[in-house]
Protein backbone atom coordinates (compact mmCIF):
# COMPACT_ATOMS: atom_id res chain seq x y z
CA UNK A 1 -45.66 37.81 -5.07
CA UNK A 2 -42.33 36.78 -4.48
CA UNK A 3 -38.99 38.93 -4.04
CA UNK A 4 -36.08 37.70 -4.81
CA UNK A 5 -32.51 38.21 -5.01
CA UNK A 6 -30.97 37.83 -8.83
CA UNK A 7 -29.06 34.72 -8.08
CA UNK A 8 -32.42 32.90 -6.83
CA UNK A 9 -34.50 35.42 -9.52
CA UNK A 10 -32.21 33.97 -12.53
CA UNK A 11 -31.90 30.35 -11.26
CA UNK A 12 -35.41 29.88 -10.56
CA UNK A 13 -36.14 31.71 -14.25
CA UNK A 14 -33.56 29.13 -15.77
CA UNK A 15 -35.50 26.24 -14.34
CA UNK A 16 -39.00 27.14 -15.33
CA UNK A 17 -40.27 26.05 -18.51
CA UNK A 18 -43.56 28.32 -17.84
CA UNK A 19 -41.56 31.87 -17.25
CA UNK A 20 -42.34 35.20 -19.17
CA UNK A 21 -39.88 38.00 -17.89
CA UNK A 22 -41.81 40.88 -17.65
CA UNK A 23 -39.93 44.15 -17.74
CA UNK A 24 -41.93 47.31 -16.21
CA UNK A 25 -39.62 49.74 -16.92
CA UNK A 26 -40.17 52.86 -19.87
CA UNK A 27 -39.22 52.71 -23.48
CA UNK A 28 -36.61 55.01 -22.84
CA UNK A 29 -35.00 52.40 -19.82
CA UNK A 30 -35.09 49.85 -21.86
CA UNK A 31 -33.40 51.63 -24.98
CA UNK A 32 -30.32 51.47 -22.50
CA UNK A 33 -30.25 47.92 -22.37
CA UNK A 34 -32.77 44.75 -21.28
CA UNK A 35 -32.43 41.20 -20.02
CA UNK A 36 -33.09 38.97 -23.16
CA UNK A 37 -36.40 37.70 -24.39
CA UNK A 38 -38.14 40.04 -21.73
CA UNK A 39 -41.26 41.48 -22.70
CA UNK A 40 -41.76 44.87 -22.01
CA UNK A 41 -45.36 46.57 -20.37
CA UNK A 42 -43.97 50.79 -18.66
CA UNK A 43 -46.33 50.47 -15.82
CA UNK A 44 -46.31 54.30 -15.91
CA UNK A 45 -48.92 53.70 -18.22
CA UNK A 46 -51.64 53.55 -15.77
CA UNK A 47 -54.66 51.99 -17.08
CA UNK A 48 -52.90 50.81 -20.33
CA UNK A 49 -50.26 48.66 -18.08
CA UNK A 50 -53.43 47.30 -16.37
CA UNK A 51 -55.09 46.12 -20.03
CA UNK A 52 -51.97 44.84 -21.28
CA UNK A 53 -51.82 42.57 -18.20
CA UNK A 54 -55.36 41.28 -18.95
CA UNK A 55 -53.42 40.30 -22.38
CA UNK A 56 -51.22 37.86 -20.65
CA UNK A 57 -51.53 34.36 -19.98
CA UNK A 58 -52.56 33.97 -16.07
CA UNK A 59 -51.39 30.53 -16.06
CA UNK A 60 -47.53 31.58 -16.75
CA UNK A 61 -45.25 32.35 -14.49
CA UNK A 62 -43.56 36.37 -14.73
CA UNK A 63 -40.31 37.38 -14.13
CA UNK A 64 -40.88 40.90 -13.42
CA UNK A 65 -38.20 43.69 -13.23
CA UNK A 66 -37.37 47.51 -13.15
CA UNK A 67 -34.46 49.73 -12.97
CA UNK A 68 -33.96 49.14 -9.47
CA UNK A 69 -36.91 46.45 -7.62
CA UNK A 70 -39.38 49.21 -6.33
CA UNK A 71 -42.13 49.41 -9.69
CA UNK A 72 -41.51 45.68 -10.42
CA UNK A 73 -42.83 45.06 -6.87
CA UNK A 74 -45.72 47.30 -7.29
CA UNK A 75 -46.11 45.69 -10.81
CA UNK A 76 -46.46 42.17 -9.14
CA UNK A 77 -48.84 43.31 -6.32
CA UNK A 78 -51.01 44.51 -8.95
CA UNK A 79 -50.34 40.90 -10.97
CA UNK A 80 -51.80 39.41 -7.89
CA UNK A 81 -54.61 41.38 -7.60
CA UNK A 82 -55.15 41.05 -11.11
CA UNK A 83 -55.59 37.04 -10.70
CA UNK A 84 -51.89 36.20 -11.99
CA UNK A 85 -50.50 33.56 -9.42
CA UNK A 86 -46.90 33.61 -9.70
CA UNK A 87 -45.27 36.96 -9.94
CA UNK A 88 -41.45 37.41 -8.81
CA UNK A 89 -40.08 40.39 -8.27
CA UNK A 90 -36.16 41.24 -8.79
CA UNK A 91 -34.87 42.57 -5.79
CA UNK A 92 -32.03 45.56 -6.95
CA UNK A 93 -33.85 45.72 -10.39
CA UNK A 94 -31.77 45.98 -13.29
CA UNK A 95 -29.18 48.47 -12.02
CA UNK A 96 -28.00 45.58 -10.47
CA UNK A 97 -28.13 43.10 -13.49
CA UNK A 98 -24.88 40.89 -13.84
CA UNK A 99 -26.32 38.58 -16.12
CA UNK A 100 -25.53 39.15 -20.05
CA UNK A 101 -27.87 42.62 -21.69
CA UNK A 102 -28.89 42.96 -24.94
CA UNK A 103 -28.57 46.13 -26.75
């Protein structure tokens, strides 16, 4: 796992031809407005968050983000345990986001 601030989160994600952004947050978060083309898995979902991971392609690299950086880290720490390789967490979460949102 990797955190990382959103200038190096976004330029590193606009460089990577392998990336998946993975967004952790709940329905209701997201109804408020999401980062483009991120998929979305509410970790508060407890074992379901864990066997939609095991639906994802390990050999991608995820993008992960929350409202504000502390459940996307805990979402990548369980990535790595889970096998997944390169997780990167989005330090400030979405609260944060400067980038364009899609409604």
């Amino acid at each position: 796992m990797a955190d990382l601030y959103q200038d190096e989160w976004v330029s590193q994600l606009g460089n990577d031809d392998n990336a998946v952004i993975l967004d952790v947050r709940t329905p209701e978060e997201v109804e408020n407005g999401y980062i483009p083309n991120a998929k979305n898995i509410d970790i508060h979902l407890g074992q379901g968050f864990l066997d939609e991971l095991e639906k994802l392609d390990k050999t991608k690299n995820y993008y992960v983000y929350c409202r504000s950086g502390a459940r996307s880290a805990q979402a990548c720490a369980v990535m790595n345990n889970a096998g997944f390789e390169n997780a990167y967490n989005l330090l400030g979460g979405f609260m944060n986001w400067e980038g364009e949102i899609a409604e």
